[in-house]
PDB file of N, CA and C in Angstrom:
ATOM      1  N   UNK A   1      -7.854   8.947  -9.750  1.00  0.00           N
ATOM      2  CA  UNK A   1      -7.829   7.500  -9.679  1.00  0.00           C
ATOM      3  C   UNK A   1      -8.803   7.065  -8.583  1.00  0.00           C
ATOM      4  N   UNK A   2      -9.628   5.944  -8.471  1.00  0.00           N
ATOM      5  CA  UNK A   2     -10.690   5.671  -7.979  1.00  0.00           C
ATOM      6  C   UNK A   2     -10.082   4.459  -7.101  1.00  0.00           C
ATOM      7  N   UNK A   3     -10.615   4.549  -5.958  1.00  0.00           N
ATOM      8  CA  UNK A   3     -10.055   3.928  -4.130  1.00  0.00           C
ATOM      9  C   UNK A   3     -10.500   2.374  -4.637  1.00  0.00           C
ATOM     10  N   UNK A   4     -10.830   1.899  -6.134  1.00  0.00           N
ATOM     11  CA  UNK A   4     -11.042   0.096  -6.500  1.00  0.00           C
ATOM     12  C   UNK A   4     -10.109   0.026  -6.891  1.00  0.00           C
ATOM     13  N   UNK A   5      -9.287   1.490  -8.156  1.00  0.00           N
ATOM     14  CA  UNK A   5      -8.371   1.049  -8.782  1.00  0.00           C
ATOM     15  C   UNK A   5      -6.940   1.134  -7.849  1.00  0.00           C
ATOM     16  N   UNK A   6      -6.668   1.760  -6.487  1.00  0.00           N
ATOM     17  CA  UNK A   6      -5.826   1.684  -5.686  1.00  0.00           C
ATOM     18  C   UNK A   6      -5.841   0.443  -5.086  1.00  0.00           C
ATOM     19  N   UNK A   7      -6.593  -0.160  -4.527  1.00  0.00           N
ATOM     20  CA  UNK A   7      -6.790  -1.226  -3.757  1.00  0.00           C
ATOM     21  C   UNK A   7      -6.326  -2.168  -4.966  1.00  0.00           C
ATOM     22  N   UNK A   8      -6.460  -2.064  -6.166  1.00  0.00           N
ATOM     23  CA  UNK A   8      -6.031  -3.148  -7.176  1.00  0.00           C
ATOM     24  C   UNK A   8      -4.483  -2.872  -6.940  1.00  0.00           C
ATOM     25  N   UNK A   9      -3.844  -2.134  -7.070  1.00  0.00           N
ATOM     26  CA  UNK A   9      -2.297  -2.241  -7.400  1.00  0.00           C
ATOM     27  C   UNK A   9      -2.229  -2.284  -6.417  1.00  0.00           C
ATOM     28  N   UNK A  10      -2.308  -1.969  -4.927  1.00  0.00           N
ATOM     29  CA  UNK A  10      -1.703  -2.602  -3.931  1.00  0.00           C
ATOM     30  C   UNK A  10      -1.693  -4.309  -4.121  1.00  0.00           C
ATOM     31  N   UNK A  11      -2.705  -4.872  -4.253  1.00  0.00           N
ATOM     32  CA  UNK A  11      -3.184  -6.553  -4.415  1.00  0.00           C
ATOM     33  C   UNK A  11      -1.983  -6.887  -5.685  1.00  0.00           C
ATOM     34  N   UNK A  12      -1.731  -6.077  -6.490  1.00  0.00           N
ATOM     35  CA  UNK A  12      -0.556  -6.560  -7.642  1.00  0.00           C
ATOM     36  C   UNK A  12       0.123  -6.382  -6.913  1.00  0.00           C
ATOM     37  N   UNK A  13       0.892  -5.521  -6.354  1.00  0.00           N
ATOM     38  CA  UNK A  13       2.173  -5.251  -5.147  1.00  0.00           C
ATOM     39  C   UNK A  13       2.369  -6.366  -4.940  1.00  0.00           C
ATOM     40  N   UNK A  14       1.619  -6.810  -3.585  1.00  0.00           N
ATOM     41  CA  UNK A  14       1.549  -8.124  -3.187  1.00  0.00           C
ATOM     42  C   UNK A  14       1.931  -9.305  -3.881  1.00  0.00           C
ATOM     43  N   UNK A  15       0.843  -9.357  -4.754  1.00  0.00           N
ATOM     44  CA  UNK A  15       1.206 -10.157  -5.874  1.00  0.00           C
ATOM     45  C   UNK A  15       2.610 -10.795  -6.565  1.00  0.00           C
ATOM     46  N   UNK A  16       2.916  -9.727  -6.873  1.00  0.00           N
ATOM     47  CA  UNK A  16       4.507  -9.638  -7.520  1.00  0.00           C
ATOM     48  C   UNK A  16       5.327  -9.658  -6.799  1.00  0.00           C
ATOM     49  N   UNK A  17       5.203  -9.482  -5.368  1.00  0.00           N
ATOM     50  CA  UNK A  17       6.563  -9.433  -4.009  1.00  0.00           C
ATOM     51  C   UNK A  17       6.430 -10.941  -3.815  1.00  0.00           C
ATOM     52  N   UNK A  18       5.542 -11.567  -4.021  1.00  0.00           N
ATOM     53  CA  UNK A  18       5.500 -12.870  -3.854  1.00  0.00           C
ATOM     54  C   UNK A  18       5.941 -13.663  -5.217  1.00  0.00           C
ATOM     55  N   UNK A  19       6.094 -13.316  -5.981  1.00  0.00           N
ATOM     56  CA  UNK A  19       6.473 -13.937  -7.134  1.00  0.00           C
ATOM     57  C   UNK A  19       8.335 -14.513  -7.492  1.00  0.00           C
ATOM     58  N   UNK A  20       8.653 -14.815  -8.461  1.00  0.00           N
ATOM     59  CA  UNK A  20       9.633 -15.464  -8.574  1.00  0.00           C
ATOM     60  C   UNK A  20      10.702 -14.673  -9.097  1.00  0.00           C
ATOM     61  N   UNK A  21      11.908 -15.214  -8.765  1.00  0.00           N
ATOM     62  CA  UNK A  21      13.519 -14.228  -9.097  1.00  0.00           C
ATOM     63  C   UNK A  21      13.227 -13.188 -10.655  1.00  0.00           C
ATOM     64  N   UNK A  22      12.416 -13.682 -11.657  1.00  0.00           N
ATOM     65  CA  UNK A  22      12.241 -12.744 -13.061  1.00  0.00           C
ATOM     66  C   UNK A  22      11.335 -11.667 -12.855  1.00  0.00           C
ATOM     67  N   UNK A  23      10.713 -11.278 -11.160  1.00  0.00           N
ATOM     68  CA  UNK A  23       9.589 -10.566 -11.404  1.00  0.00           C
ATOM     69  C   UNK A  23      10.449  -9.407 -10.982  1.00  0.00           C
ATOM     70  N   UNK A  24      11.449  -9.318 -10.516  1.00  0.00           N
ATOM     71  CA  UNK A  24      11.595  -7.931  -9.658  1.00  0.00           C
ATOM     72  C   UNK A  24      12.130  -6.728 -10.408  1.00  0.00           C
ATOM     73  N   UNK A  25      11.950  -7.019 -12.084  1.00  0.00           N
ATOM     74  CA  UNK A  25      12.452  -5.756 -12.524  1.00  0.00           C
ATOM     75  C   UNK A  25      10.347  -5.433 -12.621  1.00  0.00           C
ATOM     76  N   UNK A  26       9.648  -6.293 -12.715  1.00  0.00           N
ATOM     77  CA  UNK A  26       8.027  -6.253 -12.835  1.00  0.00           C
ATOM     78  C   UNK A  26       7.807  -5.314 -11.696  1.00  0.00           C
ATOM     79  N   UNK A  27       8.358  -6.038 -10.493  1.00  0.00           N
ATOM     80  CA  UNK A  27       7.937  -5.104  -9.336  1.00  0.00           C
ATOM     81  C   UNK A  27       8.591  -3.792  -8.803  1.00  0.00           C
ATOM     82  N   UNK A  28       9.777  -3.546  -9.491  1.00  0.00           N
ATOM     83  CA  UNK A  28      10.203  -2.140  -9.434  1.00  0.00           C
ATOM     84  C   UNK A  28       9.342  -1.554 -10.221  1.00  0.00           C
ATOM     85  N   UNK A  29       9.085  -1.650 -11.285  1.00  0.00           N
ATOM     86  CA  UNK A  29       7.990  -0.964 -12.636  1.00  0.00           C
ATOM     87  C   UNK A  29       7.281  -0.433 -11.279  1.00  0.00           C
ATOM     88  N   UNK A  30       6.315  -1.743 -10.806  1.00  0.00           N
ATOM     89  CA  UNK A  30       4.942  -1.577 -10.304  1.00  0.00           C
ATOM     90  C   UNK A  30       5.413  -0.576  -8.682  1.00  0.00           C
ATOM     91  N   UNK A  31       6.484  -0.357  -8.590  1.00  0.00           N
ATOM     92  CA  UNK A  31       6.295   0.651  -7.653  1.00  0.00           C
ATOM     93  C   UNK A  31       6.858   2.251  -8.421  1.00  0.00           C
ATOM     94  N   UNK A  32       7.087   1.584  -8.698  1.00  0.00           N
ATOM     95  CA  UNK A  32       7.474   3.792  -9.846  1.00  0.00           C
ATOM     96  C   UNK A  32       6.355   3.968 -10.120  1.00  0.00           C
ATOM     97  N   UNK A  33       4.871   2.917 -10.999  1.00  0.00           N
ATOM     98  CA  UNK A  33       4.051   3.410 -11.139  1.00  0.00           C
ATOM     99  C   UNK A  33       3.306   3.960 -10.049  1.00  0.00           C
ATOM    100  N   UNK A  34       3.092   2.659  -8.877  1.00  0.00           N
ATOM    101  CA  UNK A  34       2.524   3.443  -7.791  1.00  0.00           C
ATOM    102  C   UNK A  34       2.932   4.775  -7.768  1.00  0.00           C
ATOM    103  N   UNK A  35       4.573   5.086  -7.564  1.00  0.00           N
ATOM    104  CA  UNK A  35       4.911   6.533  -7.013  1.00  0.00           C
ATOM    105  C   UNK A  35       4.603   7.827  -7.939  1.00  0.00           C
ATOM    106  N   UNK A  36       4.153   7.406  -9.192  1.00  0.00           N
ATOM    107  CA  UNK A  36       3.474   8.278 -10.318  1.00  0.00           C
ATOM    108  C   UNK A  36       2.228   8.469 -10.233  1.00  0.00           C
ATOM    109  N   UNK A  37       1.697   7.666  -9.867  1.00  0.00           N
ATOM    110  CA  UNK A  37       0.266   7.354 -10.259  1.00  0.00           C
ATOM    111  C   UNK A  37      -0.766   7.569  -9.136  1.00  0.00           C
ATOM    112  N   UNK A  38      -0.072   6.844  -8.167  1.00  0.00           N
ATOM    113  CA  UNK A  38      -1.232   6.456  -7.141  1.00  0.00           C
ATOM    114  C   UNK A  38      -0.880   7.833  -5.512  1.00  0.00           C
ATOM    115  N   UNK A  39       0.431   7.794  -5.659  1.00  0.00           N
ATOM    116  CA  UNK A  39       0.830   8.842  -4.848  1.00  0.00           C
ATOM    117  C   UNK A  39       1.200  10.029  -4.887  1.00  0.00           C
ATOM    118  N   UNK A  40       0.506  10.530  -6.077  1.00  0.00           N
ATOM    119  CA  UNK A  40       1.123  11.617  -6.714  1.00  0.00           C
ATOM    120  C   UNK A  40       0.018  12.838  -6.476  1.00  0.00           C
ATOM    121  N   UNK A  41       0.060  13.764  -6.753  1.00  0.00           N
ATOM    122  CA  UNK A  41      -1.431  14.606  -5.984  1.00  0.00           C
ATOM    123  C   UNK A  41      -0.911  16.192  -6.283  1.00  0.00           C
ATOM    124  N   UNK A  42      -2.361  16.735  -6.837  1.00  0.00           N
ATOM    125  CA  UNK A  42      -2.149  17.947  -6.915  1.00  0.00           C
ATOM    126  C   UNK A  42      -2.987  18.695  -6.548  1.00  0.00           C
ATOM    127  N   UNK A  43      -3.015  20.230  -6.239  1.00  0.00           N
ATOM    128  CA  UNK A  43      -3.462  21.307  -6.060  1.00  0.00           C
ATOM    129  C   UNK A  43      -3.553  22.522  -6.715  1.00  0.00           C
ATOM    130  N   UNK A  44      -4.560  23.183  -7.125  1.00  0.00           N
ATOM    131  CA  UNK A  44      -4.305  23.915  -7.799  1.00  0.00           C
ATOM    132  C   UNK A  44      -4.100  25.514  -7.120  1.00  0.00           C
ATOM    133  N   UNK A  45      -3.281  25.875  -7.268  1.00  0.00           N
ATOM    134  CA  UNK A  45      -3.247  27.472  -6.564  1.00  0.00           C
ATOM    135  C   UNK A  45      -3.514  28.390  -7.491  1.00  0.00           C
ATOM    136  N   UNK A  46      -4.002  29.311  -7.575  1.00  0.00           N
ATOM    137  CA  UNK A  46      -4.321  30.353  -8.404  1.00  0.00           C
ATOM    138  C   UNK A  46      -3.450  31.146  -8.273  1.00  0.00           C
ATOM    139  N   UNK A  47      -2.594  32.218  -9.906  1.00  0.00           N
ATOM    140  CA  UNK A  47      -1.913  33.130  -9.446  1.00  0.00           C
ATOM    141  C   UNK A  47      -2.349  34.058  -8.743  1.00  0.00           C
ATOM    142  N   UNK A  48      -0.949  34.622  -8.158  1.00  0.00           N
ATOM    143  CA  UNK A  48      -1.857  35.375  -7.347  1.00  0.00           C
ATOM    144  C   UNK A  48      -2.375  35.767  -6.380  1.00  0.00           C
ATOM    145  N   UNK A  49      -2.686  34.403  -5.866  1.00  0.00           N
ATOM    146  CA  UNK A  49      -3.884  33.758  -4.597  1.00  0.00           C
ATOM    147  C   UNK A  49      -3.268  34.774  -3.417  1.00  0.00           C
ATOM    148  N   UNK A  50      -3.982  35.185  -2.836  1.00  0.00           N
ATOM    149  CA  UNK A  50      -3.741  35.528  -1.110  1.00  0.00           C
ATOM    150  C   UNK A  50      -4.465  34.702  -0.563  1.00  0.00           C
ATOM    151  N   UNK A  51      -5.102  33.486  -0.638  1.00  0.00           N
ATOM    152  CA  UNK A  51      -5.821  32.580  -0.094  1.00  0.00           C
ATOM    153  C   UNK A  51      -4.795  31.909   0.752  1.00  0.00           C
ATOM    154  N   UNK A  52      -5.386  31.553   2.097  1.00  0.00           N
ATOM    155  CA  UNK A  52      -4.756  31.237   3.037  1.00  0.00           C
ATOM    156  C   UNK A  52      -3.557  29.748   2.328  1.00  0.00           C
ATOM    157  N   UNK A  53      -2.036  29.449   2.361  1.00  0.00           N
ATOM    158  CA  UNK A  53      -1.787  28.601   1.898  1.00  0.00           C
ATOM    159  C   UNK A  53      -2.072  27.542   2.880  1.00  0.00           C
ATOM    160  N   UNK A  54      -2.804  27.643   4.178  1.00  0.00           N
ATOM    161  CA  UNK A  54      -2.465  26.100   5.086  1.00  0.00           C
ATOM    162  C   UNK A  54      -4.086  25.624   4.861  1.00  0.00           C
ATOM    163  N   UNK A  55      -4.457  25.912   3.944  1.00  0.00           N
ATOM    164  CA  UNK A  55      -5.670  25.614   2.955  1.00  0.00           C
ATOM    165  C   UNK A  55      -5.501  24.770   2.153  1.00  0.00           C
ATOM    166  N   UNK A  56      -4.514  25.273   1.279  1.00  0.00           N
ATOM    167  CA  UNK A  56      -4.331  24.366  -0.020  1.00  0.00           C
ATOM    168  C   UNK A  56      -3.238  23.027   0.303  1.00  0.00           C
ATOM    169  N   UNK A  57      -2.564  23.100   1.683  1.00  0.00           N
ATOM    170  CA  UNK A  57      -1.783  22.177   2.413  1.00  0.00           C
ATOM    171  C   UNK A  57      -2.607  21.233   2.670  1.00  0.00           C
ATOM    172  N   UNK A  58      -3.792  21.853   3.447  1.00  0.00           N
ATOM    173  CA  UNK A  58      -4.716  20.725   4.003  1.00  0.00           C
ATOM    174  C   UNK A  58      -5.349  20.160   3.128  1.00  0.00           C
ATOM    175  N   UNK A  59      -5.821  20.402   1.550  1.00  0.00           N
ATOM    176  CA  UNK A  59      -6.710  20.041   1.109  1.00  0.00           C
ATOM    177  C   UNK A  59      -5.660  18.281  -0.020  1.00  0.00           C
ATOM    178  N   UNK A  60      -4.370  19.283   0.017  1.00  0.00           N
ATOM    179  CA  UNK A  60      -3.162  18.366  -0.413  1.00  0.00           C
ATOM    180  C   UNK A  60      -2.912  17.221   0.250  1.00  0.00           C
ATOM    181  N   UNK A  61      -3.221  17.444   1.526  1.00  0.00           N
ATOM    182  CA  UNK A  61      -2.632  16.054   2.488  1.00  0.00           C
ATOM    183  C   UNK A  61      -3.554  14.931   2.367  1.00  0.00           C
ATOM    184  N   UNK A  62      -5.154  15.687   2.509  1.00  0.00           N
ATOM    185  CA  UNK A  62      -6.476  15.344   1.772  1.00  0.00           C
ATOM    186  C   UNK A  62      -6.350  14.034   1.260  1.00  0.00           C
ATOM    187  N   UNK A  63      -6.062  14.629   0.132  1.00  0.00           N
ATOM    188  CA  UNK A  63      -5.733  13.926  -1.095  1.00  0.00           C
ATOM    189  C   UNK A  63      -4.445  12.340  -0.622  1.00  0.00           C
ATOM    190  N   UNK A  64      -3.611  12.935  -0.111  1.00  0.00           N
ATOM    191  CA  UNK A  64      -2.591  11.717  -0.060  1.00  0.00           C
ATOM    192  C   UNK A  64      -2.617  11.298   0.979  1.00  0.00           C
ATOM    193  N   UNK A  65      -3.710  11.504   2.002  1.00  0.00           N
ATOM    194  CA  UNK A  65      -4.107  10.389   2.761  1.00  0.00           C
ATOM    195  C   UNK A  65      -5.114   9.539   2.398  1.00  0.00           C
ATOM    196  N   UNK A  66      -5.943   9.829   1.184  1.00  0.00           N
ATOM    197  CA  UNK A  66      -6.982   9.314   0.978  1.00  0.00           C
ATOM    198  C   UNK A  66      -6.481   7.851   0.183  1.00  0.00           C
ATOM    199  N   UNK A  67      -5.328   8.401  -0.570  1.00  0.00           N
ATOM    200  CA  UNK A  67      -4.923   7.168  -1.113  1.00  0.00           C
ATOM    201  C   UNK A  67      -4.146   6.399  -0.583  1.00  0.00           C
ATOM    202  N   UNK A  68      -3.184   6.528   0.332  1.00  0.00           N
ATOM    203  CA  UNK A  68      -2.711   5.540   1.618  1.00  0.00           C
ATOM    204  C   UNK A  68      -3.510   5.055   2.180  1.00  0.00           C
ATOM    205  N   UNK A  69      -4.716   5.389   2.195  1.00  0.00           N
ATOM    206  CA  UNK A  69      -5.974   4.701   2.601  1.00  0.00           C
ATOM    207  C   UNK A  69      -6.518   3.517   1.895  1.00  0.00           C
ATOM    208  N   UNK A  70      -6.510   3.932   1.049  1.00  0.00           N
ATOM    209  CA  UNK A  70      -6.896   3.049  -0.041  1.00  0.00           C
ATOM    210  C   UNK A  70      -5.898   2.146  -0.416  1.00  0.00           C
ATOM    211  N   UNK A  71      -4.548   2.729  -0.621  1.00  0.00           N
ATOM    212  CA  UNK A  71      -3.697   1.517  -0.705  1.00  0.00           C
ATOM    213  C   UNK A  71      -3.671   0.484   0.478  1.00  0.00           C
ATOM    214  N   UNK A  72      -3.597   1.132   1.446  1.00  0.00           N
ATOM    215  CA  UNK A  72      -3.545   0.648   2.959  1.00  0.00           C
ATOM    216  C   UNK A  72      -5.112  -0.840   2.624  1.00  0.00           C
ATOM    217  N   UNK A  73      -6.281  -0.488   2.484  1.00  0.00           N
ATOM    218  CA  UNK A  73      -7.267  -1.425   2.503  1.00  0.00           C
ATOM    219  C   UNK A  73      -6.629  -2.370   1.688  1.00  0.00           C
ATOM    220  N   UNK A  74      -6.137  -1.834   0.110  1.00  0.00           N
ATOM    221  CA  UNK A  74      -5.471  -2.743  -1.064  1.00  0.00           C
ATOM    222  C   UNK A  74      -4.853  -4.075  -0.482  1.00  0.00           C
ATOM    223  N   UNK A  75      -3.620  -3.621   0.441  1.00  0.00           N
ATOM    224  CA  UNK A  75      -3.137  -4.249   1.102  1.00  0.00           C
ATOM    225  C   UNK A  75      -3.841  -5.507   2.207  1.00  0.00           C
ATOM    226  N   UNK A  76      -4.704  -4.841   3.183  1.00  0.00           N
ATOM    227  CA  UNK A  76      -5.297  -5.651   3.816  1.00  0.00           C
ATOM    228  C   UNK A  76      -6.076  -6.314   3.146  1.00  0.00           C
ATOM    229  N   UNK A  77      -6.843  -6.507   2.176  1.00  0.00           N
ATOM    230  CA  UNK A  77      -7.939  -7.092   1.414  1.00  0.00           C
ATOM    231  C   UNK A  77      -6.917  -8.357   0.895  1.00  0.00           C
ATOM    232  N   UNK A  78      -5.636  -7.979   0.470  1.00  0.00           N
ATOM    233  CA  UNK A  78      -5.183  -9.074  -0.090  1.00  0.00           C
ATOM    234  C   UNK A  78      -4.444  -9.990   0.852  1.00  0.00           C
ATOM    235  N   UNK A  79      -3.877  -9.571   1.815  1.00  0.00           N
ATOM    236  CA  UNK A  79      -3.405 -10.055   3.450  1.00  0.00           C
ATOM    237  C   UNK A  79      -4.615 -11.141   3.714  1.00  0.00           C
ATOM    238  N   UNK A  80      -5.659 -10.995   4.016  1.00  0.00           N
ATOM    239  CA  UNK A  80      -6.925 -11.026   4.250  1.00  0.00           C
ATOM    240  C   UNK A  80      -7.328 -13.053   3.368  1.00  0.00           C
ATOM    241  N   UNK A  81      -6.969 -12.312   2.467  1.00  0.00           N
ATOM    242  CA  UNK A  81      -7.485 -13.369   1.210  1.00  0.00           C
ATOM    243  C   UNK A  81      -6.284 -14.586   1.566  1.00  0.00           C
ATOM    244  N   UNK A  82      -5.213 -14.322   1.643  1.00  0.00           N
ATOM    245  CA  UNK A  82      -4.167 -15.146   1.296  1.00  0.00           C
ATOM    246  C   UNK A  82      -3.957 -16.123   2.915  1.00  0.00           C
ATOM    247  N   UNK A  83      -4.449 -15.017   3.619  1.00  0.00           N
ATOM    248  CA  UNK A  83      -4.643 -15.963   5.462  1.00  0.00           C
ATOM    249  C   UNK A  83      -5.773 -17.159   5.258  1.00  0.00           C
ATOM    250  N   UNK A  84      -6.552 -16.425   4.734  1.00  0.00           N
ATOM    251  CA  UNK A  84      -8.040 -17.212   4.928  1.00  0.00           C
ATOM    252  C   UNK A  84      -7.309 -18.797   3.941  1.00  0.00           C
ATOM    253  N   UNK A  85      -7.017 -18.170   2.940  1.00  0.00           N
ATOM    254  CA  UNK A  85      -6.634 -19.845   2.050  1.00  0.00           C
ATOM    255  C   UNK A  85      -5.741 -20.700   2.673  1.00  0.00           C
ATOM    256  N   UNK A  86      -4.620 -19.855   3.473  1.00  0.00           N
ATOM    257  CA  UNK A  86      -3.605 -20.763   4.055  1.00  0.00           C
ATOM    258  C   UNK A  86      -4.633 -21.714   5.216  1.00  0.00           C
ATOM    259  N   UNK A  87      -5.433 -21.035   5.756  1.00  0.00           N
ATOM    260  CA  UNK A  87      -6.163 -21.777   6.931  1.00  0.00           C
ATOM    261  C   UNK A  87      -7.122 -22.532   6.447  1.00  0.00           C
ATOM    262  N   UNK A  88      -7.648 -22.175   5.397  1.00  0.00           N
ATOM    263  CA  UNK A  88      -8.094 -23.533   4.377  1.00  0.00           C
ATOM    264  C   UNK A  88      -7.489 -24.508   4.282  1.00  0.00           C
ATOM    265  N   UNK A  89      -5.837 -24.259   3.734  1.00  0.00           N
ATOM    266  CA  UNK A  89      -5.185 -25.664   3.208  1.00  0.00           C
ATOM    267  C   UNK A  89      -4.767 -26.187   4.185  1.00  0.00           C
ATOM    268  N   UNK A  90      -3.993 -25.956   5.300  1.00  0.00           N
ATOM    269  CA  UNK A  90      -3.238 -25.999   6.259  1.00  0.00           C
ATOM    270  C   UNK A  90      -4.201 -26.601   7.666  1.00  0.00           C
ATOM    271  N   UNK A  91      -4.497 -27.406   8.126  1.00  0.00           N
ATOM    272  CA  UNK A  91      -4.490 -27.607   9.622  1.00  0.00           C
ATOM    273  C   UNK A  91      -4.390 -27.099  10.783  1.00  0.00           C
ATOM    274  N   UNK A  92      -3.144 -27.102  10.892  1.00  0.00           N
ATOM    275  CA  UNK A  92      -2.035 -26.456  11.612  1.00  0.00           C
ATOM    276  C   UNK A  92      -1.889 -25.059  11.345  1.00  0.00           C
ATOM    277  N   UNK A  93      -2.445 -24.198  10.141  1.00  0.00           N
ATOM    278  CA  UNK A  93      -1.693 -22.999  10.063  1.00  0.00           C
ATOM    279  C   UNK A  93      -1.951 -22.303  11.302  1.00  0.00           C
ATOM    280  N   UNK A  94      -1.068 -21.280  11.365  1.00  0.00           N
ATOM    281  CA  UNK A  94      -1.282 -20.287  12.619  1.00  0.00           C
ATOM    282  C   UNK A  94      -0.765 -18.860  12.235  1.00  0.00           C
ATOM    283  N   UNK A  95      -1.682 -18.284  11.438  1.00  0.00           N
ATOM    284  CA  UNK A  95      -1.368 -17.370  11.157  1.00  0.00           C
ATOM    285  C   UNK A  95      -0.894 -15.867  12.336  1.00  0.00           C
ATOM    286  N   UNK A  96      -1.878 -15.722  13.056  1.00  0.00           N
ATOM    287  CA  UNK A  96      -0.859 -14.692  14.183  1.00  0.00           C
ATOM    288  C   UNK A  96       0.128 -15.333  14.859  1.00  0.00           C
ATOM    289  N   UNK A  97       0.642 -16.711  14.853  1.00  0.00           N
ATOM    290  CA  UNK A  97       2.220 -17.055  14.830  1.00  0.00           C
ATOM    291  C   UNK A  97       3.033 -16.580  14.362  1.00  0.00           C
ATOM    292  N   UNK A  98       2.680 -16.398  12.837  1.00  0.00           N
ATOM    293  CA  UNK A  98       3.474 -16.103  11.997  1.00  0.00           C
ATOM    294  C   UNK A  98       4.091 -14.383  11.962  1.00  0.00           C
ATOM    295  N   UNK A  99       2.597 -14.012  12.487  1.00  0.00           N
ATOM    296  CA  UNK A  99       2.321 -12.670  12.235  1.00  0.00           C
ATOM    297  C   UNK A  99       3.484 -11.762  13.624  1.00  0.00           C
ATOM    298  N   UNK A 100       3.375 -13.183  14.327  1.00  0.00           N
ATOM    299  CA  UNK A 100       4.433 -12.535  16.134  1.00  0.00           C
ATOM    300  C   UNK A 100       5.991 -12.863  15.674  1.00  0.00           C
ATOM    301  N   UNK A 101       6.147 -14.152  14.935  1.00  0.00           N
ATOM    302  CA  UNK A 101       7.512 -14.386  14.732  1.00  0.00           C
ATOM    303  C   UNK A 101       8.067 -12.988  13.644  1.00  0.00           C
ATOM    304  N   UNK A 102       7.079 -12.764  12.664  1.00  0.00           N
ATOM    305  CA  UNK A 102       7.790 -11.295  12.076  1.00  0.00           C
ATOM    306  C   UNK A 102       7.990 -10.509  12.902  1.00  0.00           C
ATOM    307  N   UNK A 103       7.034  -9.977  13.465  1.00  0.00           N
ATOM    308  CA  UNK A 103       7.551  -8.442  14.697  1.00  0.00           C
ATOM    309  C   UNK A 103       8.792  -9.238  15.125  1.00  0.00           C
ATOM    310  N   UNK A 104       8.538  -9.879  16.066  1.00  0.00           N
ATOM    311  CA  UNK A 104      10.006 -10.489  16.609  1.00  0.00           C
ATOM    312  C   UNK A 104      11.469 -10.198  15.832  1.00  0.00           C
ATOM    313  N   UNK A 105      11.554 -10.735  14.795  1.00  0.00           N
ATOM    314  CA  UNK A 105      12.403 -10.893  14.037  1.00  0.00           C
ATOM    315  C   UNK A 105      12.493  -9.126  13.927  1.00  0.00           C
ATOM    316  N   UNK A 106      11.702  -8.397  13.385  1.00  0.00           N
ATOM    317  CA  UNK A 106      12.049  -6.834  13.287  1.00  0.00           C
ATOM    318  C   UNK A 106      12.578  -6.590  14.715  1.00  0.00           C
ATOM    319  N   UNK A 107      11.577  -6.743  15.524  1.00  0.00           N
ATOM    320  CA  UNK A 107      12.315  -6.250  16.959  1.00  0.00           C
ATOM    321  C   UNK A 107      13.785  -6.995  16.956  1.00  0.00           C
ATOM    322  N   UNK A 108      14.505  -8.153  16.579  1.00  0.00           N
ATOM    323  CA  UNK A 108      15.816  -8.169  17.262  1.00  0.00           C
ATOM    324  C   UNK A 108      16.768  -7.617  15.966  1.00  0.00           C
ATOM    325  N   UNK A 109      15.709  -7.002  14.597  1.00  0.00           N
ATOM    326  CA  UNK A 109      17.035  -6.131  13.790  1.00  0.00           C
ATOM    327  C   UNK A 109      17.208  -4.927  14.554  1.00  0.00           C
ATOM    328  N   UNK A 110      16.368  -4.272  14.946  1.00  0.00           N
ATOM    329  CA  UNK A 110      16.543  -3.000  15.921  1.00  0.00           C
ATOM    330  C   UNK A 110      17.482  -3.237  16.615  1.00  0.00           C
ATOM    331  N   UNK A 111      17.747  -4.192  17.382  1.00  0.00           N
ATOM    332  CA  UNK A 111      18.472  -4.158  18.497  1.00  0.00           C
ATOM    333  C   UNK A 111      20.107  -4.067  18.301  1.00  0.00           C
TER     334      UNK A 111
END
């Protein structure tokens, strides 16, 4: 799978977490697929192999960091898009307001 077509389903993620009470059997789908599709990763070992296995570990992790990567941009690209419009429409917006009142709010579920 190619790091445009990751960055796309993260931006649907988004998409659909923002959407309305009928989407969330949409957005369970769209995360099983992610967990099929986009995070899924293989290696091939040969029978057999005496090839070192923290080889075929590393080349595995490789792989599923590359696409947390890519989902990871997915994500910001669409973060990105949706700030910029609010500060278009908005005046007043304040987006790292918003961005401090979330941590906040996580920091006092911790507590």
């Amino acid at each position: 799978m190619r790091n445009e077509e990751i960055m796309q389903r993260a931006i649907g993620v988004l998409t659909l977490m923002h959407g309305g009470d009928g989407e969330a059997d949409d957005l369970r789908l769209a995360l099983k697929l992610l967990q099929e599709d986009v995070f899924s990763y293989s290696v091939a070992v040969p029978d057999g192999s005496t090839e070192d296995m923290a080889e075929f570990v590393r080349v595995a992790l490789e792989q599923v960091m590359a696409r947390v990567a890519a989902f990871t941009a997915g994500l910001t690209l669409g973060f990105q898009a949706v700030a910029h419009a609010y500060e278009e429409q908005c005046e007043d917006a304040n987006v790292p307001g918003v961005l401090q009142q979330l941590a906040l709010r996580l920091e006092a579920q911790e507590s």
